[in-house]
C-alpha atoms as a PDB file:
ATOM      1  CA  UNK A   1      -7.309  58.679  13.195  1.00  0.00           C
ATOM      2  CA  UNK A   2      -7.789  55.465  15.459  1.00  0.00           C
ATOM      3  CA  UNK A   3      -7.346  57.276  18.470  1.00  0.00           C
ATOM      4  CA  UNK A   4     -10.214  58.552  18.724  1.00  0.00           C
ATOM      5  CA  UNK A   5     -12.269  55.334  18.241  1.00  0.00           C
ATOM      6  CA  UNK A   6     -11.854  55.628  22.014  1.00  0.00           C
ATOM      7  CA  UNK A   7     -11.730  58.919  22.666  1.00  0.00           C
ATOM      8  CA  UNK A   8     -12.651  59.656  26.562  1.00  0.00           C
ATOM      9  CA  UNK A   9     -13.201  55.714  27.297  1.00  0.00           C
ATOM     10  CA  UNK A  10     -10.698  54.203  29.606  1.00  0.00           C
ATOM     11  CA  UNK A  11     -10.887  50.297  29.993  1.00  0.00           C
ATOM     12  CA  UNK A  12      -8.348  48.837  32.516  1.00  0.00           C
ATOM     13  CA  UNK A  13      -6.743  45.179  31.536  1.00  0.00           C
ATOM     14  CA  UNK A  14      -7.385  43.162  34.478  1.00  0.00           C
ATOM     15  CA  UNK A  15      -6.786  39.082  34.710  1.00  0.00           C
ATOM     16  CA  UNK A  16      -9.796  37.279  33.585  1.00  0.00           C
ATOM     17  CA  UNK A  17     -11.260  35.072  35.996  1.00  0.00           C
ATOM     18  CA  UNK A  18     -11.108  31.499  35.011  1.00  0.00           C
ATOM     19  CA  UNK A  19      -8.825  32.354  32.092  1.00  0.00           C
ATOM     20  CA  UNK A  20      -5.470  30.235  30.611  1.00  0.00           C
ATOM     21  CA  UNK A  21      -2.449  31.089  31.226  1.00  0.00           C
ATOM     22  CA  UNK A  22       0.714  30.009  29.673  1.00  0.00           C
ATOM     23  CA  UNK A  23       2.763  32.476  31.463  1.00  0.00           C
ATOM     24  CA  UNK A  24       3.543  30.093  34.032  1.00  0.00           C
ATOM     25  CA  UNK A  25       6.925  28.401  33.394  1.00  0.00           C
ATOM     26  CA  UNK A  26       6.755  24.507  33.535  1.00  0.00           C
ATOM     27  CA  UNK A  27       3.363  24.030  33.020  1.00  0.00           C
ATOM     28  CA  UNK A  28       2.710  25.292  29.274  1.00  0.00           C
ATOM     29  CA  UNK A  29       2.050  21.940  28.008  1.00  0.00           C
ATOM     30  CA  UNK A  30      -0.060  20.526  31.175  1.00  0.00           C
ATOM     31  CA  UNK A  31      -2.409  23.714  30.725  1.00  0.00           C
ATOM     32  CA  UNK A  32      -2.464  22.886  26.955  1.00  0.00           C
ATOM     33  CA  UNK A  33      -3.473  19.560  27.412  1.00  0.00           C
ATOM     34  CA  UNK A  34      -6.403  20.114  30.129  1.00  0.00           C
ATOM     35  CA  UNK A  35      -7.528  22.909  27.509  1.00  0.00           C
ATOM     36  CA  UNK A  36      -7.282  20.199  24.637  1.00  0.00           C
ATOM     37  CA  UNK A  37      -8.514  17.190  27.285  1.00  0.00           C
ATOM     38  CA  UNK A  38     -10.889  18.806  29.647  1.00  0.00           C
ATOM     39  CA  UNK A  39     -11.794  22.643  28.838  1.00  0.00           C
ATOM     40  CA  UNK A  40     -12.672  22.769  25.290  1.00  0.00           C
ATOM     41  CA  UNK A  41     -14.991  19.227  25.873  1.00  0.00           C
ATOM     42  CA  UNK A  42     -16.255  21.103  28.524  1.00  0.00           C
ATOM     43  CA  UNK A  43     -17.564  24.384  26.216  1.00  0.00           C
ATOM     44  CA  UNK A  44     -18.458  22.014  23.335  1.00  0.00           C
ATOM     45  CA  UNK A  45     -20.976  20.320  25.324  1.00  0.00           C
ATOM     46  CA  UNK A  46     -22.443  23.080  26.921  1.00  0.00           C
ATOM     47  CA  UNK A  47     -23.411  24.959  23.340  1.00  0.00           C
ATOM     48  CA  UNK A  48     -24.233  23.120  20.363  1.00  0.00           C
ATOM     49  CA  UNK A  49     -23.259  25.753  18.252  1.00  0.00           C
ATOM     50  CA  UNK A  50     -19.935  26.317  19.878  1.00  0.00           C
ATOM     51  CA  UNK A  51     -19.740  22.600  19.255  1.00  0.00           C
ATOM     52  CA  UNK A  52     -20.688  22.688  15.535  1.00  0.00           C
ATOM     53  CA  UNK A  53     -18.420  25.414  15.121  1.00  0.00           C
ATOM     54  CA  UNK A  54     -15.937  23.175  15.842  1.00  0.00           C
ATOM     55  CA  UNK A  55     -16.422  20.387  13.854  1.00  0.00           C
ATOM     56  CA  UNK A  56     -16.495  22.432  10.667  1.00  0.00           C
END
């Protein structure tokens, strides 16, 4: 039974700090683009094996 994988634990969902969000009308493509432009290049360059990871 998969309820009890977590039997007794109680995690609350909270908002992730620094996260993307689409949920914002309007701006679904802007955030998409700064994720695609700016965040991802970001990340990549900061691990080499997040980067490698992509290029495969």
């Amino acid at each position: 039974d998969h309820r009890n994988a977590a039997a007794g634990q109680i995690f609350s969902l909270d908002m992730a700090p620094n996260s993307v969000d689409d949920n914002y009308d309007g701006c679904t493509k802007e955030m998409a683009n700064l994720v695609k432009t700016k965040y991802l290049e970001k990340e990549k360059s900061g691990s080499r094996k997040f980067e490698k990871s992509w290029q495969e």
